[in-house]
PDB file of N, CA and C in Angstrom:
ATOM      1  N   UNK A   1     -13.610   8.438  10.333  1.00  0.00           N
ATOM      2  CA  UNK A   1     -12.319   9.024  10.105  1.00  0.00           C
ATOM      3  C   UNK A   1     -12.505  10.181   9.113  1.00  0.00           C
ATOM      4  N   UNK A   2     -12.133  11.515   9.053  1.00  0.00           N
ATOM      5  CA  UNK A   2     -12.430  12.447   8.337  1.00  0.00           C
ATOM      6  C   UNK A   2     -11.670  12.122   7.278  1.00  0.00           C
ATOM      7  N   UNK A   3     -11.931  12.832   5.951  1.00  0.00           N
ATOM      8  CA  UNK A   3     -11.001  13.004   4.609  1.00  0.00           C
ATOM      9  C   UNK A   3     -10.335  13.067   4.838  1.00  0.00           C
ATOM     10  N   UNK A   4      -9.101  14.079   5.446  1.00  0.00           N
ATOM     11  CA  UNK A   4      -8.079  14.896   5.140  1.00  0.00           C
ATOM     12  C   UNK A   4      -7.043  13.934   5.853  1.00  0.00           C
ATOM     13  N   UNK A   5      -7.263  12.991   6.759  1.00  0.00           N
ATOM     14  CA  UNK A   5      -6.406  11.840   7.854  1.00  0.00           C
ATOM     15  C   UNK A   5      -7.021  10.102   6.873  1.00  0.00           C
ATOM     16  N   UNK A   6      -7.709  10.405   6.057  1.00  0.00           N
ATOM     17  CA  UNK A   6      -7.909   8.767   5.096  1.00  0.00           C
ATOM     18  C   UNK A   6      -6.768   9.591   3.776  1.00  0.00           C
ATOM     19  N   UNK A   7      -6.886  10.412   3.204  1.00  0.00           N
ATOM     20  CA  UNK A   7      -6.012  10.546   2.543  1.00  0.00           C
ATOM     21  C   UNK A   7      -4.597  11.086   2.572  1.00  0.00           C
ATOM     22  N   UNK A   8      -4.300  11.292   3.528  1.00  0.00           N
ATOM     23  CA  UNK A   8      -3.106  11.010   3.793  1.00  0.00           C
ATOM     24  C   UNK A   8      -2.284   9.568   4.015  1.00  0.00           C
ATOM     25  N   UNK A   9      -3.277   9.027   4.442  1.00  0.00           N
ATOM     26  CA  UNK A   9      -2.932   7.459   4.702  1.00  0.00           C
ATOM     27  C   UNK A   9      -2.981   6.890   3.671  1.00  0.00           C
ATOM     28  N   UNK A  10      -3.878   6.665   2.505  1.00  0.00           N
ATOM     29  CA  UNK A  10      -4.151   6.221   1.621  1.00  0.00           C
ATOM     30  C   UNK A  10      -2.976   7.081   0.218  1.00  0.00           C
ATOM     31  N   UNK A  11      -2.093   8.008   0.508  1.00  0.00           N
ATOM     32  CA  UNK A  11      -1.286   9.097   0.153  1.00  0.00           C
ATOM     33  C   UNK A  11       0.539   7.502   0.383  1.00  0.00           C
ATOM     34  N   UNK A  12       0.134   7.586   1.931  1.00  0.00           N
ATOM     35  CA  UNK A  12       1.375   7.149   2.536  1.00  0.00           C
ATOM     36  C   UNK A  12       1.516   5.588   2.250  1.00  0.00           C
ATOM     37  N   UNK A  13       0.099   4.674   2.689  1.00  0.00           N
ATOM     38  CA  UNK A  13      -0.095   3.337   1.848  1.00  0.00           C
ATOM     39  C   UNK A  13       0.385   3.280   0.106  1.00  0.00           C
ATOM     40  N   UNK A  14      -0.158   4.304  -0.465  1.00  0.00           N
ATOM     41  CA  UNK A  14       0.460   3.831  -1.830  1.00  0.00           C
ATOM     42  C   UNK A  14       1.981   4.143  -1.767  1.00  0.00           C
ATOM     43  N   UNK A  15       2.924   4.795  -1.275  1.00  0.00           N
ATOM     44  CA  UNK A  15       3.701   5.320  -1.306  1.00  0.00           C
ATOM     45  C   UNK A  15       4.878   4.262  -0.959  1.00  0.00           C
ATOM     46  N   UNK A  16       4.128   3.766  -0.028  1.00  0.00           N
ATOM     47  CA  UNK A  16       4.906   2.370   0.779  1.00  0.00           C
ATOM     48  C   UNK A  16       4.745   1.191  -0.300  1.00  0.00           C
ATOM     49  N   UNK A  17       3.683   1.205  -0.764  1.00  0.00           N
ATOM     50  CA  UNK A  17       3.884   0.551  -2.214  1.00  0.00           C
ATOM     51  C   UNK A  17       4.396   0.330  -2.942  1.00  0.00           C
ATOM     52  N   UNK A  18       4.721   1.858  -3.643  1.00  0.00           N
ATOM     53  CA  UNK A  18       5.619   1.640  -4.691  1.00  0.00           C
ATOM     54  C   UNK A  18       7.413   1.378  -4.090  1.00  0.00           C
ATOM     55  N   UNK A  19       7.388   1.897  -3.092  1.00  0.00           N
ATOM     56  CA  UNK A  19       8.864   1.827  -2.288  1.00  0.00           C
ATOM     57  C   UNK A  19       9.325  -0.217  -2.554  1.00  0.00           C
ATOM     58  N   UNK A  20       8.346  -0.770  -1.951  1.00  0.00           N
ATOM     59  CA  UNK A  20       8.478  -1.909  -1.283  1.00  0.00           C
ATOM     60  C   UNK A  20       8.110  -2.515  -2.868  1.00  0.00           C
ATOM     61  N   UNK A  21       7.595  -2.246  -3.895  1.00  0.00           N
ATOM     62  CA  UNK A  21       7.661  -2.936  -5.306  1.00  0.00           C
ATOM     63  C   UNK A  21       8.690  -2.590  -6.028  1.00  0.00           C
ATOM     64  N   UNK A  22       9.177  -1.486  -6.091  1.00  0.00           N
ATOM     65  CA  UNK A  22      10.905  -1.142  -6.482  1.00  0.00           C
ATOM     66  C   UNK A  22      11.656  -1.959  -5.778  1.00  0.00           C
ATOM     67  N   UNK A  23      11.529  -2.056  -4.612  1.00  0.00           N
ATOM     68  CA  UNK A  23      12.784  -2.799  -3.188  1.00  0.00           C
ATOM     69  C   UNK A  23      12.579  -4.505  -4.153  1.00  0.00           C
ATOM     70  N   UNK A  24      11.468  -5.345  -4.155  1.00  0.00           N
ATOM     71  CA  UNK A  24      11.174  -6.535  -4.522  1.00  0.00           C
ATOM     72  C   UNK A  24      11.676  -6.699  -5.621  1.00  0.00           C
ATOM     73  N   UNK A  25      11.515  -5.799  -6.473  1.00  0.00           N
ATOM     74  CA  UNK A  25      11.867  -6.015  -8.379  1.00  0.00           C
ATOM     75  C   UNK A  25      13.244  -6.075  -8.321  1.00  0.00           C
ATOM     76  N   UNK A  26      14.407  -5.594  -7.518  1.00  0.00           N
ATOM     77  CA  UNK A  26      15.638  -5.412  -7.369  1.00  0.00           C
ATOM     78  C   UNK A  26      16.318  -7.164  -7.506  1.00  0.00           C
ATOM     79  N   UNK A  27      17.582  -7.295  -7.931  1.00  0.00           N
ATOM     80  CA  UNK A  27      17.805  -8.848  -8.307  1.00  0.00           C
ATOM     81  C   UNK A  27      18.602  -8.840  -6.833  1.00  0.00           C
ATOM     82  N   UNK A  28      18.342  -9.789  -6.306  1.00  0.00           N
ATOM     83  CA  UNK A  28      19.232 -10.441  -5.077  1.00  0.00           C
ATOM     84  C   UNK A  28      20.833 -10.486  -4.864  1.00  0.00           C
ATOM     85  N   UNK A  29      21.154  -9.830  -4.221  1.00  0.00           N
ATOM     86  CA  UNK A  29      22.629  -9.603  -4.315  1.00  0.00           C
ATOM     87  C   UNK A  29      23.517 -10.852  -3.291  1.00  0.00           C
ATOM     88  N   UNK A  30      24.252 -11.781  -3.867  1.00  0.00           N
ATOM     89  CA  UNK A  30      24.613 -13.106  -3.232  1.00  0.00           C
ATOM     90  C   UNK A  30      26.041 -12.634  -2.271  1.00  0.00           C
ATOM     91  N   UNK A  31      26.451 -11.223  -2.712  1.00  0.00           N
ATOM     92  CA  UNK A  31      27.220 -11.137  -1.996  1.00  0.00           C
ATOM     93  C   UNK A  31      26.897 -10.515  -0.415  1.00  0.00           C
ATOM     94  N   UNK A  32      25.647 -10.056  -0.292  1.00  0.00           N
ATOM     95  CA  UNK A  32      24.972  -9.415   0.914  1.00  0.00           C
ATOM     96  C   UNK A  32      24.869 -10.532   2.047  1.00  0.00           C
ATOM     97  N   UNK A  33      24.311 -10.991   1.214  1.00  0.00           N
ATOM     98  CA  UNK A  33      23.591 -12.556   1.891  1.00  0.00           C
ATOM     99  C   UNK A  33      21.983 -12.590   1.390  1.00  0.00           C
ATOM    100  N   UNK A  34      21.041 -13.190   2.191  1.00  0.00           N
ATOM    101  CA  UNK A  34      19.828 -13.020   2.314  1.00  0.00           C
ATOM    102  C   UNK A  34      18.792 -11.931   2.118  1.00  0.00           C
ATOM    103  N   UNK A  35      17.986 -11.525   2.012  1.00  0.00           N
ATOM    104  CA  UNK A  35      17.012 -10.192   2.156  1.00  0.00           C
ATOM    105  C   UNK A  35      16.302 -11.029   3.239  1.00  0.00           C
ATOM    106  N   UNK A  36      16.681  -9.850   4.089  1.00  0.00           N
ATOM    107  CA  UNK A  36      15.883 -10.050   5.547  1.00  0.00           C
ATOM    108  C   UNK A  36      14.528  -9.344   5.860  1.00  0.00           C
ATOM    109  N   UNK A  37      14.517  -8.479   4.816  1.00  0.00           N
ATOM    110  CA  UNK A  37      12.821  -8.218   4.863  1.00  0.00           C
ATOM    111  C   UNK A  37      12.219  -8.779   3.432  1.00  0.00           C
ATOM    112  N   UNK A  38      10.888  -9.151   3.815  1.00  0.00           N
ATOM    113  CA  UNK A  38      10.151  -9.724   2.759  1.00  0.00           C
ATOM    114  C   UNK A  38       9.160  -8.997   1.849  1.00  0.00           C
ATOM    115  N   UNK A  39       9.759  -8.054   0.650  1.00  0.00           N
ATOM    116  CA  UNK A  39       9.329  -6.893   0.264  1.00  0.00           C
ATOM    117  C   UNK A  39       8.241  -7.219  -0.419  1.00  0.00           C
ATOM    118  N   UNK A  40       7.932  -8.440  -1.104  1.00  0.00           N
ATOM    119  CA  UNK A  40       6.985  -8.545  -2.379  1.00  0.00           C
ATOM    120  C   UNK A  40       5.694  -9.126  -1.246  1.00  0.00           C
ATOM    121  N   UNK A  41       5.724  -9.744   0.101  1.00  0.00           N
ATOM    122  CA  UNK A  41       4.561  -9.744   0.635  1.00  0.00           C
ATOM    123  C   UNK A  41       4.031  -8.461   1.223  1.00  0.00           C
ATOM    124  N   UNK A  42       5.231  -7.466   1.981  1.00  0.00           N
ATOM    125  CA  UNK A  42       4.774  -6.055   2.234  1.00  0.00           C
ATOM    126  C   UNK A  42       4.151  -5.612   0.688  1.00  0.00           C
ATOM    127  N   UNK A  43       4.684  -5.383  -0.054  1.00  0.00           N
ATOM    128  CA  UNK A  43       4.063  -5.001  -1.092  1.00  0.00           C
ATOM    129  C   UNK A  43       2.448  -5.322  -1.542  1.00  0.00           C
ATOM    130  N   UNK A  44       2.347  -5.990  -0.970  1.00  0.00           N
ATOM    131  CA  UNK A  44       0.605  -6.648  -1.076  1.00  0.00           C
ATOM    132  C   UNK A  44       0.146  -6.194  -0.440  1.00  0.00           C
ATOM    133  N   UNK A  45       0.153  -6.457   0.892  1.00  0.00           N
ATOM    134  CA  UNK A  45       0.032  -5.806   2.364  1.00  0.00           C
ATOM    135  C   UNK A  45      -0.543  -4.094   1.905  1.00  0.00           C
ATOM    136  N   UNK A  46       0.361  -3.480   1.929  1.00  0.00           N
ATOM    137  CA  UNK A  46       0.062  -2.275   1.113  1.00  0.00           C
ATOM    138  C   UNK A  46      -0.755  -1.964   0.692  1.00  0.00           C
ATOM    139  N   UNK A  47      -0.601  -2.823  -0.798  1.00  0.00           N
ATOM    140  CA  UNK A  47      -1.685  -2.359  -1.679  1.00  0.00           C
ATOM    141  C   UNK A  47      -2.914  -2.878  -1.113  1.00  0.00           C
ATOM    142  N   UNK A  48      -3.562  -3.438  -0.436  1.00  0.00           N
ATOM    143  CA  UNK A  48      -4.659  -4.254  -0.340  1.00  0.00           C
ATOM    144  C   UNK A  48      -4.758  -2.389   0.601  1.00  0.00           C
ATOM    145  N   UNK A  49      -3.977  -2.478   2.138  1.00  0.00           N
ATOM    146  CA  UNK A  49      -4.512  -1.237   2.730  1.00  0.00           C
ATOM    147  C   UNK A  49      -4.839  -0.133   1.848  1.00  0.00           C
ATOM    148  N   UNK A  50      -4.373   0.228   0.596  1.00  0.00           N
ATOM    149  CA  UNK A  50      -4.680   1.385   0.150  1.00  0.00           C
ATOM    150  C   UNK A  50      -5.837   1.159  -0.780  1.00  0.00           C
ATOM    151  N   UNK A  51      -6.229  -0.215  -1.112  1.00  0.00           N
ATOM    152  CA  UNK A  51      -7.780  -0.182  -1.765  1.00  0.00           C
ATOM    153  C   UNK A  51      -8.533   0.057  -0.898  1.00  0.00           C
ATOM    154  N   UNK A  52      -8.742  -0.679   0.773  1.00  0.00           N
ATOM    155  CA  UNK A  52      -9.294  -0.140   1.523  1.00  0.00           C
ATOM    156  C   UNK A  52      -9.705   1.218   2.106  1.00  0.00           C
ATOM    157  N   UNK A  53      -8.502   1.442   1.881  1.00  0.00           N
ATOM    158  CA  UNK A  53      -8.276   3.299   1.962  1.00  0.00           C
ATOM    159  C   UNK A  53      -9.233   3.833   0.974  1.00  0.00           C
ATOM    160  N   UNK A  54      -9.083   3.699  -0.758  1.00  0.00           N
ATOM    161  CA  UNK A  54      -9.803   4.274  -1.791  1.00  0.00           C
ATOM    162  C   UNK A  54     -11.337   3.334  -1.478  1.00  0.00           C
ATOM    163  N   UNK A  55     -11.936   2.280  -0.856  1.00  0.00           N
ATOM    164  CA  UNK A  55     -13.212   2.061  -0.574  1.00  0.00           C
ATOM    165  C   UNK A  55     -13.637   3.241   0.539  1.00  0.00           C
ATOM    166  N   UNK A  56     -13.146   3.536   1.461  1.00  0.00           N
ATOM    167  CA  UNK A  56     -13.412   4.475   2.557  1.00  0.00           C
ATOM    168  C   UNK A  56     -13.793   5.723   2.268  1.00  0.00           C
ATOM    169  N   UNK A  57     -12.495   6.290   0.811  1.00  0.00           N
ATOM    170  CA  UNK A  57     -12.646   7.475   0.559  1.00  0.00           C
ATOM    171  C   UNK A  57     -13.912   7.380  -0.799  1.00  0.00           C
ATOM    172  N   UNK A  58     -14.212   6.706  -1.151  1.00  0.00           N
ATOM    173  CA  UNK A  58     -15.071   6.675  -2.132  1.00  0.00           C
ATOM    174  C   UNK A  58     -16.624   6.724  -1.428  1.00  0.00           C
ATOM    175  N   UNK A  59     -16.765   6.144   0.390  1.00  0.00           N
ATOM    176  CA  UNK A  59     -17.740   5.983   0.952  1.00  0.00           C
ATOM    177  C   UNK A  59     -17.787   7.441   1.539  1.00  0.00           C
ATOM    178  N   UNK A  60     -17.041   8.048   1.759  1.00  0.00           N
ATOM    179  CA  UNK A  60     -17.088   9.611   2.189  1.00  0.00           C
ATOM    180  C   UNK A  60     -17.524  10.576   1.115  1.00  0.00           C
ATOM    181  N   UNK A  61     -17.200   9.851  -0.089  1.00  0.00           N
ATOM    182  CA  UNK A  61     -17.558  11.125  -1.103  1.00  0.00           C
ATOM    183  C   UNK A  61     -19.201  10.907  -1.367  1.00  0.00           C
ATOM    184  N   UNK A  62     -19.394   9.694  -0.896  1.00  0.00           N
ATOM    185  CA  UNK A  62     -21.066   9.510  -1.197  1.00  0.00           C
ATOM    186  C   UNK A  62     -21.426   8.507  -2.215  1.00  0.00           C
ATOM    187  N   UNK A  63     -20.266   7.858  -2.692  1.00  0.00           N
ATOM    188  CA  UNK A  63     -20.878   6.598  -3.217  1.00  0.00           C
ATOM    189  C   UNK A  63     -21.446   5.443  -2.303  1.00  0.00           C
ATOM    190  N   UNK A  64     -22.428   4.551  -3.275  1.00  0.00           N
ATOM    191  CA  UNK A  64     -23.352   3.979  -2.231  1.00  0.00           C
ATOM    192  C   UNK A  64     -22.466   3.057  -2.550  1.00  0.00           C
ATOM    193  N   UNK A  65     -22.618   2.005  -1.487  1.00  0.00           N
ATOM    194  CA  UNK A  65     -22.228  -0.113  -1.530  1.00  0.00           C
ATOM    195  C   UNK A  65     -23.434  -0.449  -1.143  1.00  0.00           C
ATOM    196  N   UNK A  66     -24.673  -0.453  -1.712  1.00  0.00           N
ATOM    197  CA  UNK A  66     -25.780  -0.604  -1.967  1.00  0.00           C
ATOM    198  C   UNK A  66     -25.642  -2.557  -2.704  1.00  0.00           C
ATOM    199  N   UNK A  67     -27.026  -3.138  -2.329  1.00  0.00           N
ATOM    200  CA  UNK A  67     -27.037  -3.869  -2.936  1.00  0.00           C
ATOM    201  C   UNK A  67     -27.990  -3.858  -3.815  1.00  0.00           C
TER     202      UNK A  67
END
């Protein structure tokens, strides 16, 4: 995958991050009803893709994962 399409993704993964950790931190509103999406597991979700993302882009710049 070239640079310029991992960091954008890795741009848009964190981004969705912080969206979906603001959305989670929010207190539950009893008059809505329920939260029908489940923000604090997207929120993981996320972040895990965008470490993957920063392992990828760190393997493009030429760091080794050498043992």
């Amino acid at each position: 995958m070239p640079m310029t399409l991992t960091l954008i993704l890795m741009a848009s993964l964190a981004g969705l991050t912080l969206f979906s950790g603001w959305r989670g931190s929010l207190p539950p509103n009893l008059v809505k009803g329920p939260r029908m999406i489940p923000w604090r597991p997207l929120m993981v979700c996320f972040a895990a893709g965008t470490a993957m993302m920063g392992a990828h882009l760190a393997g493009l710049l030429g760091f080794a994962f050498s043992r």
